[in-house]
N, C-alpha and C. Protein backbone atom coordinates (compact mmCIF):
# COMPACT_ATOMS: atom_id res chain seq x y z
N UNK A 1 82.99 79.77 105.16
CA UNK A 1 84.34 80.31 104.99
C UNK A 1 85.35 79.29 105.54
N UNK A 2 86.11 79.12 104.44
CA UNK A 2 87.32 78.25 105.28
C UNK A 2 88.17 78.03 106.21
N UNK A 3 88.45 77.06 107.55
CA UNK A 3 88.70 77.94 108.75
C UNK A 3 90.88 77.96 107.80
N UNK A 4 91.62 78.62 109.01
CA UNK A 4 92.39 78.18 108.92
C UNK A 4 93.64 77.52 108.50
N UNK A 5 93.58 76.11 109.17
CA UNK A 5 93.78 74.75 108.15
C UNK A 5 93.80 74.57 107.22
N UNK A 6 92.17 75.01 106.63
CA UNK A 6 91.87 74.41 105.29
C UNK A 6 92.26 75.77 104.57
N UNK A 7 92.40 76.40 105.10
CA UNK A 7 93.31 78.13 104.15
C UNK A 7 94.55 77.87 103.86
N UNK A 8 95.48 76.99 104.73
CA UNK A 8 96.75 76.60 104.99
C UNK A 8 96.51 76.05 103.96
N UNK A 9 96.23 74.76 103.52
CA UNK A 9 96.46 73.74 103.05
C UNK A 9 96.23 74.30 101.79
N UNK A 10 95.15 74.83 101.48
CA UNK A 10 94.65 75.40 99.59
C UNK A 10 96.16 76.58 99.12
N UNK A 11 96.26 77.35 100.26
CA UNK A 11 97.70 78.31 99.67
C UNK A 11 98.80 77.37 99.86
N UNK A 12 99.34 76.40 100.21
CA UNK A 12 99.92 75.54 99.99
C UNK A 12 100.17 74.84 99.03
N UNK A 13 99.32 74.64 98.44
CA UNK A 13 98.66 73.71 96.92
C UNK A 13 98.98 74.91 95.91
N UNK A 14 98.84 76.34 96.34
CA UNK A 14 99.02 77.12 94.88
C UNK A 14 100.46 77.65 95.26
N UNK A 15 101.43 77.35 96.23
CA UNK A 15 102.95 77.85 96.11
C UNK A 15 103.60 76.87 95.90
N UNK A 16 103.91 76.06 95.41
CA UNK A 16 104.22 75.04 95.36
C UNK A 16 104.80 74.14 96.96
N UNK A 17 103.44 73.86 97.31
CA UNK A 17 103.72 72.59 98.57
C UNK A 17 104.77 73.44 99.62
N UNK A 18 104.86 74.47 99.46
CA UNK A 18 105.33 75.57 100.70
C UNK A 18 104.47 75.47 101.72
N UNK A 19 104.20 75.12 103.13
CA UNK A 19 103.34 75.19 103.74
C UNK A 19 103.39 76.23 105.21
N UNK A 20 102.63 77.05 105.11
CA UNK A 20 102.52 78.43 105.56
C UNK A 20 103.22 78.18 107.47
N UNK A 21 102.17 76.71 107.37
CA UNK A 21 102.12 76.54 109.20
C UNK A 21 103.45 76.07 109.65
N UNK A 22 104.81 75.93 108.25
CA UNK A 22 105.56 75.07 108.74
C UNK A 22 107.01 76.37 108.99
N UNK A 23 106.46 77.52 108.30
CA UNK A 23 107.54 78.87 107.98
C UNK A 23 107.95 79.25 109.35
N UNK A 24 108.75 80.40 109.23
CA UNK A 24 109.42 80.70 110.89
C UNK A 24 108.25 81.76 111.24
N UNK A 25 108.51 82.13 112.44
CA UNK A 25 107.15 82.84 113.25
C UNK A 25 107.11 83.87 112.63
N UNK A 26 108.04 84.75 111.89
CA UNK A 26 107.20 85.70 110.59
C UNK A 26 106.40 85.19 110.10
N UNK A 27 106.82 84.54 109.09
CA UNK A 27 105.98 84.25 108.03
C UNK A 27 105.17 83.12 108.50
N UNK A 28 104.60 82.71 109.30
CA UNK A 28 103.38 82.23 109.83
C UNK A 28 102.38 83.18 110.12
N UNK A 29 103.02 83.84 111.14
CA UNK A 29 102.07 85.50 111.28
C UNK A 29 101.43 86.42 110.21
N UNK A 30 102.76 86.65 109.73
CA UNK A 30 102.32 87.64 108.26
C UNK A 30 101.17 86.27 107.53
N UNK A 31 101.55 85.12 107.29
CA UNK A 31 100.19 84.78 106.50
C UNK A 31 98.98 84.25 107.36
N UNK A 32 98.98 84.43 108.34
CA UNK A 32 97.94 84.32 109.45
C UNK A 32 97.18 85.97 109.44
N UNK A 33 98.06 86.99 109.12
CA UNK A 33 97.22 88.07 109.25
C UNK A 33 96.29 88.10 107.87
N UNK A 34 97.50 87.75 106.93
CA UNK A 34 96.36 88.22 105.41
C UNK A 34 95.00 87.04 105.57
N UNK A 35 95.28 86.24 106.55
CA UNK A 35 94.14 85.03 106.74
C UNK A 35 92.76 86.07 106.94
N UNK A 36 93.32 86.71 107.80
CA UNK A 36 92.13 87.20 108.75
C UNK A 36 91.83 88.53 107.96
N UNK A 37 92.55 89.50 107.20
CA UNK A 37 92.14 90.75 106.50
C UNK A 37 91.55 90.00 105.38
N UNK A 38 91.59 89.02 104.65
CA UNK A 38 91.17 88.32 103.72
C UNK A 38 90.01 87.99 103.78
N UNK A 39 89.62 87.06 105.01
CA UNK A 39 88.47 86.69 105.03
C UNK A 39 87.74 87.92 105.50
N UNK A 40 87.90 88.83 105.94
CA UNK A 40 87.36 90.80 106.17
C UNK A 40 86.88 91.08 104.43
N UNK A 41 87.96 91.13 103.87
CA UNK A 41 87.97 91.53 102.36
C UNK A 41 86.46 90.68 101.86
N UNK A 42 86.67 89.27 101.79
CA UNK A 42 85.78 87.97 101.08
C UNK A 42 84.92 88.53 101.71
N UNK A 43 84.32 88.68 102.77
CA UNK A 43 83.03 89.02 103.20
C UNK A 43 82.46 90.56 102.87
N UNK A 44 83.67 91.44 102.52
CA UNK A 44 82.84 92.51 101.97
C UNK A 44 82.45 92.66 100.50
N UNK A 45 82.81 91.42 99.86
CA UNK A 45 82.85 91.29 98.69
C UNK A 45 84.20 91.39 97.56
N UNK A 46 85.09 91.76 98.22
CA UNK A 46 86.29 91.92 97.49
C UNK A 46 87.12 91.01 96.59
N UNK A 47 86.82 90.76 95.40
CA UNK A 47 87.59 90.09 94.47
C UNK A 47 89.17 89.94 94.58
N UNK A 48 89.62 88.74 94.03
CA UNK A 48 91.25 88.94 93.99
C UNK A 48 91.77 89.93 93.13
N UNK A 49 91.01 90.00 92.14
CA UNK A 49 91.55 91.47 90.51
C UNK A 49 91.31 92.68 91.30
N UNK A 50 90.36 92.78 92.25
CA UNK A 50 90.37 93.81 92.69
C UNK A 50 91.31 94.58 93.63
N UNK A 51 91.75 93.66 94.06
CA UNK A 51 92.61 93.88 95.45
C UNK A 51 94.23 94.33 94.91
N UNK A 52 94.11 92.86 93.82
CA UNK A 52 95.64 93.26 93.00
C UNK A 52 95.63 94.44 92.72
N UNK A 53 94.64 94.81 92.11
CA UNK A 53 94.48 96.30 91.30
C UNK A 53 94.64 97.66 92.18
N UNK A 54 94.17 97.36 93.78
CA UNK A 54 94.96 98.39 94.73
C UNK A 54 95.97 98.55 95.19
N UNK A 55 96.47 96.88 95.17
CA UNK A 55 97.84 96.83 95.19
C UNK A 55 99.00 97.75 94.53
N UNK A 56 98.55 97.61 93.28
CA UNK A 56 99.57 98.10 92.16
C UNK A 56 99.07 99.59 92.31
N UNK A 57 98.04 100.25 92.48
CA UNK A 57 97.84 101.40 92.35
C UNK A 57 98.71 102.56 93.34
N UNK A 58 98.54 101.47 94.48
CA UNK A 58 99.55 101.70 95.36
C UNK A 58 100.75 102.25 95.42
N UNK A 59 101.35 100.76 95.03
CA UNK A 59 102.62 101.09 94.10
C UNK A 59 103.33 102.14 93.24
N UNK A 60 102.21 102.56 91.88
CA UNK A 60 102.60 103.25 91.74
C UNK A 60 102.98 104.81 92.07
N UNK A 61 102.33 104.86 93.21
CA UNK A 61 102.18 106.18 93.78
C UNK A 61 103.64 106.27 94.57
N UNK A 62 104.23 105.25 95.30
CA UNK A 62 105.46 105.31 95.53
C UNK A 62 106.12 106.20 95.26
N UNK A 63 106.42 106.03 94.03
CA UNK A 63 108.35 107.34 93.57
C UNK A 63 106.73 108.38 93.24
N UNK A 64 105.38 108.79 93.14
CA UNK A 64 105.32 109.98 93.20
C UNK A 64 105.55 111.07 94.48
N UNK A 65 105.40 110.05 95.25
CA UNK A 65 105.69 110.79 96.96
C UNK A 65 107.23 110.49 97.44
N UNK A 66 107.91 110.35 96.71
CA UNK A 66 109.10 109.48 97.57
C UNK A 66 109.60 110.84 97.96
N UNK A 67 109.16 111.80 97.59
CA UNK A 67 109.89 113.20 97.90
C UNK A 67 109.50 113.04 99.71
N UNK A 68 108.54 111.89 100.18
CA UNK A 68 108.54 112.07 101.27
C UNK A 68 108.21 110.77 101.50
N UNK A 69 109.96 110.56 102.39
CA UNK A 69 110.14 109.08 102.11
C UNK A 69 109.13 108.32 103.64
N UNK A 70 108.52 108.95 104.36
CA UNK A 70 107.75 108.20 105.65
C UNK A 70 106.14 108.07 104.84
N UNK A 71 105.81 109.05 103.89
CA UNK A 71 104.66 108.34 102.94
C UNK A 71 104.75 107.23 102.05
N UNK A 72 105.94 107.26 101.63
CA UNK A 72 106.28 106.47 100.82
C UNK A 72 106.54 104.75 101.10
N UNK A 73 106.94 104.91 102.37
CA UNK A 73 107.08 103.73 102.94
C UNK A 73 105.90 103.06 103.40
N UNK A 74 105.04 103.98 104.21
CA UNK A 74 103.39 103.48 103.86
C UNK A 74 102.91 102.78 103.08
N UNK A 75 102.85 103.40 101.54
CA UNK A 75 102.93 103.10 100.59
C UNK A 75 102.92 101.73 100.23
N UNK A 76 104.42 101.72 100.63
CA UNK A 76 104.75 100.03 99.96
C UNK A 76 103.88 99.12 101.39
N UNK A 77 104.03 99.10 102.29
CA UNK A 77 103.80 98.49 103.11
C UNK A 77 101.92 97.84 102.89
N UNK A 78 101.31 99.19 102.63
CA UNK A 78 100.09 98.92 101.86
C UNK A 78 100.17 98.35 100.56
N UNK A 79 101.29 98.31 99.94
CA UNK A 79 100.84 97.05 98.81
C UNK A 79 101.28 96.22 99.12
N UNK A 80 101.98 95.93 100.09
CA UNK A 80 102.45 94.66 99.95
C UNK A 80 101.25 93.89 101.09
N UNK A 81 100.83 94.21 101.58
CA UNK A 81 99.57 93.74 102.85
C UNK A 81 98.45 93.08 101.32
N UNK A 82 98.13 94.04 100.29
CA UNK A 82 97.05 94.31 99.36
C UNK A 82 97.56 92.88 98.47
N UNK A 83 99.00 92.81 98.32
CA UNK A 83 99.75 91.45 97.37
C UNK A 83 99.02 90.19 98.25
N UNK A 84 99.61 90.65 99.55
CA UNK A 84 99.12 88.88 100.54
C UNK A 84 98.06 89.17 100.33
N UNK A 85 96.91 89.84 100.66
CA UNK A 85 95.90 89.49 101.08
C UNK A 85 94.75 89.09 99.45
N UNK A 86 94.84 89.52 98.34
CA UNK A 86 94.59 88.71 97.25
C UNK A 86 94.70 87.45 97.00
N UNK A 87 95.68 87.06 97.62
CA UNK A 87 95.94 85.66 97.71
C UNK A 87 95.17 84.80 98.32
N UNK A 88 95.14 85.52 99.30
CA UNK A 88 94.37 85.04 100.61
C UNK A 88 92.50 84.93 100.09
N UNK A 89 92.32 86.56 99.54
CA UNK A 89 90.77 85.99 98.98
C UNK A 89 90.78 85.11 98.35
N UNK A 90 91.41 84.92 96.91
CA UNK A 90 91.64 83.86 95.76
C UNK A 90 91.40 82.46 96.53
N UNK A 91 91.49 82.52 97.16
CA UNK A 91 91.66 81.13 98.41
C UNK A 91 90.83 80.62 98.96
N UNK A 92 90.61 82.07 100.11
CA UNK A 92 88.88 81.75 100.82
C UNK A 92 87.77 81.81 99.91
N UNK A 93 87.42 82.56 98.64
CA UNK A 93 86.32 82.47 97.61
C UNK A 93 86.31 81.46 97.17
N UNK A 94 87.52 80.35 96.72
CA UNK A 94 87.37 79.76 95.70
C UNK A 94 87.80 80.25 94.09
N UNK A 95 87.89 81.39 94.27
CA UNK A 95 89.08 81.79 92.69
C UNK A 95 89.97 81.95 92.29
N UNK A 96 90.88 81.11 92.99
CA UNK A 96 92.30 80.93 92.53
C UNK A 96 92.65 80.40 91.31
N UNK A 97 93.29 80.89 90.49
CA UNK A 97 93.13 80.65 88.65
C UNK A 97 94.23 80.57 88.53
N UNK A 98 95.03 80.38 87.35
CA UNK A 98 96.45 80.43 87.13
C UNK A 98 96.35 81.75 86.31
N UNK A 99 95.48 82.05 85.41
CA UNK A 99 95.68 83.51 84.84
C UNK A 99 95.70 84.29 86.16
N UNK A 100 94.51 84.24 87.43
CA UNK A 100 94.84 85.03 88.26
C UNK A 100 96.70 85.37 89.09
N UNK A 101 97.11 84.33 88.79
CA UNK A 101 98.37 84.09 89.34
C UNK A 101 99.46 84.76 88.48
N UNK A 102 99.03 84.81 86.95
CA UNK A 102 100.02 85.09 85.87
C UNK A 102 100.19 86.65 86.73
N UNK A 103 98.41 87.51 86.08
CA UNK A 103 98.39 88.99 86.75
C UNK A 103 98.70 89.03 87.72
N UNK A 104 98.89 88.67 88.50
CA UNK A 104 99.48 89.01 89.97
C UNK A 104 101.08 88.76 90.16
N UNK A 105 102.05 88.04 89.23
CA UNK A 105 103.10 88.27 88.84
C UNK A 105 103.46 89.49 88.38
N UNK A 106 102.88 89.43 87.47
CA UNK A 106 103.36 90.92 86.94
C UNK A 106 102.59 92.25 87.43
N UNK A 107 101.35 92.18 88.44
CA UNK A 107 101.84 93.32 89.19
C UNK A 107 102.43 93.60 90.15
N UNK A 108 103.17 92.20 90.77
CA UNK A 108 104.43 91.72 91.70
C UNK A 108 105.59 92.79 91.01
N UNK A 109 105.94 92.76 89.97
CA UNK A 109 107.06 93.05 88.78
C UNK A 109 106.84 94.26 88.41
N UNK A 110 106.20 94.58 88.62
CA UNK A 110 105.40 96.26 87.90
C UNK A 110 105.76 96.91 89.34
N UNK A 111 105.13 96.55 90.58
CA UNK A 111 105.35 97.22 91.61
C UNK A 111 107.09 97.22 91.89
N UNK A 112 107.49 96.28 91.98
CA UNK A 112 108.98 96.31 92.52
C UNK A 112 109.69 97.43 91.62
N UNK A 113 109.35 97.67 90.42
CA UNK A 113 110.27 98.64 89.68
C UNK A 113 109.78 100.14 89.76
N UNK A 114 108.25 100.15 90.33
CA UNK A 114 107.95 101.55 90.87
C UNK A 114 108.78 102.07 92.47
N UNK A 115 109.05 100.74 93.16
CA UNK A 115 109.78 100.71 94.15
C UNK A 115 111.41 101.39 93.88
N UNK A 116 111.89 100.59 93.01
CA UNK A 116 113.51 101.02 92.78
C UNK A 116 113.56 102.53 92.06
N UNK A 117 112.26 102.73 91.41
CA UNK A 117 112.40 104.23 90.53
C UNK A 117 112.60 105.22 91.96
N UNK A 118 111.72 105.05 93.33
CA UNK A 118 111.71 105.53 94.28
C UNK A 118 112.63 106.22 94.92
N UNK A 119 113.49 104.57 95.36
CA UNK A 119 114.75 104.80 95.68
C UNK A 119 115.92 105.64 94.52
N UNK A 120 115.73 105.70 93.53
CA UNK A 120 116.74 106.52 92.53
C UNK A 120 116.87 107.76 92.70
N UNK A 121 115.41 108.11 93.21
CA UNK A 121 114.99 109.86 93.57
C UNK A 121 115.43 109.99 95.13
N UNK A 122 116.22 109.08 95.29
CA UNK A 122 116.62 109.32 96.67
C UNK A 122 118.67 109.21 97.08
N UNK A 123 118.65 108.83 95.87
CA UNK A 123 120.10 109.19 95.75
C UNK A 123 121.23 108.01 95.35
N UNK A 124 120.92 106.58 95.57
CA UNK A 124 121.21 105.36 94.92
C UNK A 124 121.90 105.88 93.49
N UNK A 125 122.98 105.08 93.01
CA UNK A 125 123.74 105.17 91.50
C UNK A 125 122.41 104.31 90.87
N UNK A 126 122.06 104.63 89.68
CA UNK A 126 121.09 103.93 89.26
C UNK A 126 121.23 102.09 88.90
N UNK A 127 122.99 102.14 88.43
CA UNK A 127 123.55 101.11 88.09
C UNK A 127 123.09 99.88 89.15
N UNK A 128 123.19 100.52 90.32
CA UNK A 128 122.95 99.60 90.99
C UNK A 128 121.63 99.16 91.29
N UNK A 129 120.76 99.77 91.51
CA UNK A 129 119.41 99.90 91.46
C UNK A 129 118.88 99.02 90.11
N UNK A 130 119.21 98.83 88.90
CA UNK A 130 119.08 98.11 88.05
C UNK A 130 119.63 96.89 87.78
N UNK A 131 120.73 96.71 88.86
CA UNK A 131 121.09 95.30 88.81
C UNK A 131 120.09 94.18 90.01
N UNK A 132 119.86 95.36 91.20
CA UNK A 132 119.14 94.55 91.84
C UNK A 132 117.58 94.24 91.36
N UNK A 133 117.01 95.24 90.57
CA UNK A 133 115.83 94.70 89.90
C UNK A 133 116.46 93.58 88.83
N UNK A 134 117.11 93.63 88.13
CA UNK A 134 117.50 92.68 87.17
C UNK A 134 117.85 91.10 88.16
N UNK A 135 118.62 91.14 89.03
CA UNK A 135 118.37 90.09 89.63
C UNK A 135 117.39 89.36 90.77
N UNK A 136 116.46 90.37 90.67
CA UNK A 136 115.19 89.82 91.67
C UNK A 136 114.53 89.62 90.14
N UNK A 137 114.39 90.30 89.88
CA UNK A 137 113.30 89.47 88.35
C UNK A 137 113.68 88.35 87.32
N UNK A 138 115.50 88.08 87.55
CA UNK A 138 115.87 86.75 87.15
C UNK A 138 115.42 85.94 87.54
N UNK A 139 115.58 85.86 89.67
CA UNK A 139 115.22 85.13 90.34
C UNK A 139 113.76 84.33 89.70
N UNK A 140 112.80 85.16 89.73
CA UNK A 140 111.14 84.94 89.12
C UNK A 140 111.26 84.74 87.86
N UNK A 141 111.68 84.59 87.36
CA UNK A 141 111.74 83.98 85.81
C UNK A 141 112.05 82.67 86.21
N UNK A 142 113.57 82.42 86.77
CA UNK A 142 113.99 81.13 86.75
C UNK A 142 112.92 80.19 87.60
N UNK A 143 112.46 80.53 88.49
CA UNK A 143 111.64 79.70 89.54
C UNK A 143 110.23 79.52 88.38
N UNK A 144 109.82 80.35 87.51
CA UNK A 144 108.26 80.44 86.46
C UNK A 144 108.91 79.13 85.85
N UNK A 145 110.11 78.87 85.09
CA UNK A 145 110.58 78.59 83.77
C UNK A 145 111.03 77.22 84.85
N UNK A 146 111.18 76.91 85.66
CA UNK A 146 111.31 75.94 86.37
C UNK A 146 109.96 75.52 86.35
N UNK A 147 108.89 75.84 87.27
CA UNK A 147 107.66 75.16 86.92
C UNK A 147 107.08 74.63 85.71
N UNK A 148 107.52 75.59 84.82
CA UNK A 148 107.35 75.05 83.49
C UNK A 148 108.03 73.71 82.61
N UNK A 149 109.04 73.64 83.28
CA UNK A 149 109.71 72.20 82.82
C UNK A 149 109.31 71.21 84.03
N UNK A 150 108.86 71.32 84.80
CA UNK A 150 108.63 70.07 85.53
C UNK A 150 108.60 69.94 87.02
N UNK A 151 108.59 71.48 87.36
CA UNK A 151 109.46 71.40 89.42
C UNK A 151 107.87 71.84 89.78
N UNK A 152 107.39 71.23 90.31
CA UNK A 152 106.12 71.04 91.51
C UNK A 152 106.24 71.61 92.63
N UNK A 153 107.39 71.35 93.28
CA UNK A 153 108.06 72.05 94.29
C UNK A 153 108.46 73.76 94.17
N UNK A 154 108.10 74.49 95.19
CA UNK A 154 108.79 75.98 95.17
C UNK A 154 110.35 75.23 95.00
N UNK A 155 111.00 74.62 95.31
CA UNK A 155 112.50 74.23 95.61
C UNK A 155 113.35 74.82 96.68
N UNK A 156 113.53 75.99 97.24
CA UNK A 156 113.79 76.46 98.12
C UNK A 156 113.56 78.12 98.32
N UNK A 157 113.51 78.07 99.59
CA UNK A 157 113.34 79.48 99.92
C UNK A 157 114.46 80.49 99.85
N UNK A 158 114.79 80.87 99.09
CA UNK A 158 116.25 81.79 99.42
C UNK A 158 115.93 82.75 100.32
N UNK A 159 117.59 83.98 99.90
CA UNK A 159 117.40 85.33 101.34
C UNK A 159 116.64 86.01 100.29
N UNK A 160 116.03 85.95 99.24
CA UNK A 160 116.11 87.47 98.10
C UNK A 160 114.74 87.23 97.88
N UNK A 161 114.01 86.52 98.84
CA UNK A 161 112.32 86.48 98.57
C UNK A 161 111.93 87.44 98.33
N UNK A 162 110.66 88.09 97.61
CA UNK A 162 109.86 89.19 97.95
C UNK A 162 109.91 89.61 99.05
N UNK A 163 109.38 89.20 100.14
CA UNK A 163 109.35 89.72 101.37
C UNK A 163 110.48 90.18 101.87
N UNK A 164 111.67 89.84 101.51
CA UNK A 164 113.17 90.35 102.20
C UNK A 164 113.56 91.84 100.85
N UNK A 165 112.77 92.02 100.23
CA UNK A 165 113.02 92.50 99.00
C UNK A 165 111.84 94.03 99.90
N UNK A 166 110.82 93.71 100.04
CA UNK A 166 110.11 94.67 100.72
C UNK A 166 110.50 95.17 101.83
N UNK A 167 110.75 94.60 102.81
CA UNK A 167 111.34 94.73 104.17
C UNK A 167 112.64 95.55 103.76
N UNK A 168 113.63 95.37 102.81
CA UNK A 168 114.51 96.26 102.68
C UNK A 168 114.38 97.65 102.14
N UNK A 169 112.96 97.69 101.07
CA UNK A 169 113.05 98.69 100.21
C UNK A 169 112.01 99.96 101.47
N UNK A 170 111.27 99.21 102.25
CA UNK A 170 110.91 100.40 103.44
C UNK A 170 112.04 100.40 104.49
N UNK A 171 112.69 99.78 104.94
CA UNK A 171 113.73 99.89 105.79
C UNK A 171 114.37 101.44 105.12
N UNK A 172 115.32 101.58 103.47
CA UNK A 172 115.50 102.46 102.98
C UNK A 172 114.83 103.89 103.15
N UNK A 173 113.24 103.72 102.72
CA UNK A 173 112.67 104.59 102.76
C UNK A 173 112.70 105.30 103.83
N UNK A 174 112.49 104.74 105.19
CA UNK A 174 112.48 105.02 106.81
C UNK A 174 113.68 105.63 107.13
N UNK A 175 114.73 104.90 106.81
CA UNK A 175 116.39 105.72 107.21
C UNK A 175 116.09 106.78 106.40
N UNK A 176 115.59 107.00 105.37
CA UNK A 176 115.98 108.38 104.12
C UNK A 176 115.15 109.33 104.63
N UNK A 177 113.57 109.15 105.52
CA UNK A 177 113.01 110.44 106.02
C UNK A 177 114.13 110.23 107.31
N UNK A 178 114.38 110.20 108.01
CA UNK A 178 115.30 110.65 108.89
C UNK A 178 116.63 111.34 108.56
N UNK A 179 117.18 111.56 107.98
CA UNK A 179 118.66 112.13 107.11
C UNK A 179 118.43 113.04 106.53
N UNK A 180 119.08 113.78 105.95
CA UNK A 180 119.62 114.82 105.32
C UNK A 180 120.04 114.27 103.81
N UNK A 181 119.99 115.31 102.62
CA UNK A 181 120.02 114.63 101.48
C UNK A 181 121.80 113.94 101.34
N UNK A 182 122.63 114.55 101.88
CA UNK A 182 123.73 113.69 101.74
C UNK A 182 123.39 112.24 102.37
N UNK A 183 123.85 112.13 103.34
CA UNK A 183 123.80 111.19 104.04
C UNK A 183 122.65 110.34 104.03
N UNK A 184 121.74 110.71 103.33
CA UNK A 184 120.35 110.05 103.29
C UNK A 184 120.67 108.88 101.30
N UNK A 185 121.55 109.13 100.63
CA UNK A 185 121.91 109.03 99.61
C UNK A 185 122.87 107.94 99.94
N UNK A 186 123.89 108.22 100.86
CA UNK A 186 125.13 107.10 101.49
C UNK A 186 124.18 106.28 102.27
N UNK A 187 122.94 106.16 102.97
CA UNK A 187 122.63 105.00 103.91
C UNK A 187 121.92 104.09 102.85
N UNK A 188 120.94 104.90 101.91
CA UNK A 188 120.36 104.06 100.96
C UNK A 188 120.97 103.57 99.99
N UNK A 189 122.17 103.96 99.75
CA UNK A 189 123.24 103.14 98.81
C UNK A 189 123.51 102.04 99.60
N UNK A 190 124.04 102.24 101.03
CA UNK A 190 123.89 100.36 101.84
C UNK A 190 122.98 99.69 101.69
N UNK A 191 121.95 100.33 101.87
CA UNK A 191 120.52 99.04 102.22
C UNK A 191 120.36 98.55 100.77
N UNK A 192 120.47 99.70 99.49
CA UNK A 192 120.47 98.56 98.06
C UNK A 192 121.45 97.77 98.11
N UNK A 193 123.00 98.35 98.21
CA UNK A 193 123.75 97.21 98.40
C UNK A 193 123.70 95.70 98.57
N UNK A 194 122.88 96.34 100.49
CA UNK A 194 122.62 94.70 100.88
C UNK A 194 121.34 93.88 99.99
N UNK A 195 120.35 94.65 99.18
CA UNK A 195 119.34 93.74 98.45
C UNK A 195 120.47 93.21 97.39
N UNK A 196 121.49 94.04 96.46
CA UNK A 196 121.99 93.10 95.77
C UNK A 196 123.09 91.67 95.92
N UNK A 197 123.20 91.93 96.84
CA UNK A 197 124.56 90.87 97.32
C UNK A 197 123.25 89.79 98.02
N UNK A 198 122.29 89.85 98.58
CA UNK A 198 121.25 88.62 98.69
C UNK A 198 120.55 88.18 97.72
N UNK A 199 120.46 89.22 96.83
CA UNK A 199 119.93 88.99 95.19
C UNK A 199 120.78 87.89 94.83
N UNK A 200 122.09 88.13 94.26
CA UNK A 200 122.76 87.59 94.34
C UNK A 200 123.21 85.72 94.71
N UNK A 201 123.04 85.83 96.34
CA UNK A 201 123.54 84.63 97.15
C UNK A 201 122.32 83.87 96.78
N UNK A 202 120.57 84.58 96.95
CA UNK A 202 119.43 83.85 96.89
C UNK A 202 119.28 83.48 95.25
N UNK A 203 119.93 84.14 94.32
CA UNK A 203 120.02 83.25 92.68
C UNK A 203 120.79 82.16 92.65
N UNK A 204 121.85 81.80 93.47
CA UNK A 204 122.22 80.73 93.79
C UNK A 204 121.69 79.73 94.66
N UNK A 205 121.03 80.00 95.62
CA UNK A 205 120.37 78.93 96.38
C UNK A 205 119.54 78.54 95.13
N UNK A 206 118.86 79.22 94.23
CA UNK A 206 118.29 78.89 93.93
C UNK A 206 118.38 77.91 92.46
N UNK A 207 119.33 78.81 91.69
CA UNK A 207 119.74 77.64 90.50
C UNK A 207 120.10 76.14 91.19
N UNK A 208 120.93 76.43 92.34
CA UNK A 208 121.37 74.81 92.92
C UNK A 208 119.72 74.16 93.01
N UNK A 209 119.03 74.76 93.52
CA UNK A 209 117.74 73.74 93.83
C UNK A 209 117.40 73.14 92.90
N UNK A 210 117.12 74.35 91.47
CA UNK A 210 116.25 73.73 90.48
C UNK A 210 116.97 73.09 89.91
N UNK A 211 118.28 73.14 89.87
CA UNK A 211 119.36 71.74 88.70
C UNK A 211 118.83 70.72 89.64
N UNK A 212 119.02 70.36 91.08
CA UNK A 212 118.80 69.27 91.66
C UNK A 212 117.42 68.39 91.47
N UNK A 213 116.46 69.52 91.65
CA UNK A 213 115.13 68.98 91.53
C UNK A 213 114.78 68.92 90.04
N UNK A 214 115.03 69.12 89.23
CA UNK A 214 114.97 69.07 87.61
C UNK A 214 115.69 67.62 87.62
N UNK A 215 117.01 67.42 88.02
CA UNK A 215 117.77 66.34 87.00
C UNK A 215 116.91 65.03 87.84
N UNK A 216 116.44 65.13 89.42
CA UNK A 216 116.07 63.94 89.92
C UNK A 216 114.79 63.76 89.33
């Protein structure tokens, strides 16, 4: 099994030259944990299709419980552990594929919109709720359609990562079991708010990167 290092270095090679050991003490941790549930997973036999596949199952269970938003937040939190840690097998096995990578996009994309259906049943204008999926899934297009012409490089990290995209959509969930249906409707209208206005700022970090790294 690969220690470490050599885990670092192979998920490195499949994000584009992002390197895990170099991120801020989150995201060193968070991919230091899926290190270690991963290599748990690889040794019980757990495939990457498989894992994706609990991932998303996950997911979709979301907006069926959101009627109870402290399950619900579970929920995501368990797929999103189930997202890293696929990765993480794909890695330590040795089956990291690019089809594996395609499916795991799109149950990246599949989950996030079982996420926002969630939040809708919780009191959000939908308008808005559909702009911030529309611009987190721009985001991932432009960064795909960038690799595809030529960028090797992730190019930069914006605020509107997945992970700031998760972290907000249970933050929501958590304020909404605490509240009352008014007021539980006005706090989660802020917290989408704030995903779209980083949606937003992080589509710009990010077009600037890829014009830069494209034209050089």
């Amino acid at each position: 099994m690969p220690t470490w290092e050599e885990y670092a270095a192979g998920w490195r090679d499949l994000h584009g030259g992002y390197d895990p050991r170099a991120g801020s003490p989150f995201v060193r941790g968070w991919l230091r944990l899926a290190y270690v549930l991963g290599r748990a997973a690889a040794r019980a036999g757990a495939t990457p299709t498989v894992v994706t596949g609990i991932g998303l199952i996950l997911s979709v269970g979301v907006p069926v419980v959101a009627r109870l938003p402290f399950l619900a937040a579970v929920l995501v939190l368990l797929s999103a552990v189930a997202d890293t840690i696929d990765g993480a097998v794909a890695v330590l096995t040795g089956r990291a594929s690019r089809s594996g990578q395609v499916y795991d996009g799109l149950a990246d994309r599949v989950s996030e919109a079982c996420w926002l259906v969630a939040l809708w049943f919780l009191g959000p204008p939908g308008w808005l709720l559909l702009g911030c999926g529309g611009l987190s899934w721009l985001h991932e297009y432009v960064r795909a359609r960038a690799a595809a012409a030529g960028m090797s490089e992730i190019g930069v990290v914006t605020v509107a990562e997945r992970p700031t995209r998760i972290i907000l959509v249970v933050a929501s969930l958590v304020v909404a079991g605490f509240l009352p249906q008014g007021p539980r409707a006005a706090a989660v209208t802020v917290l989408v708010g704030i995903w779209a206005v980083l949606a937003v700022v992080g589509f710009g970090q990010l077009i600037v990167a890829v014009h830069a790294k494209l034209r050089s």
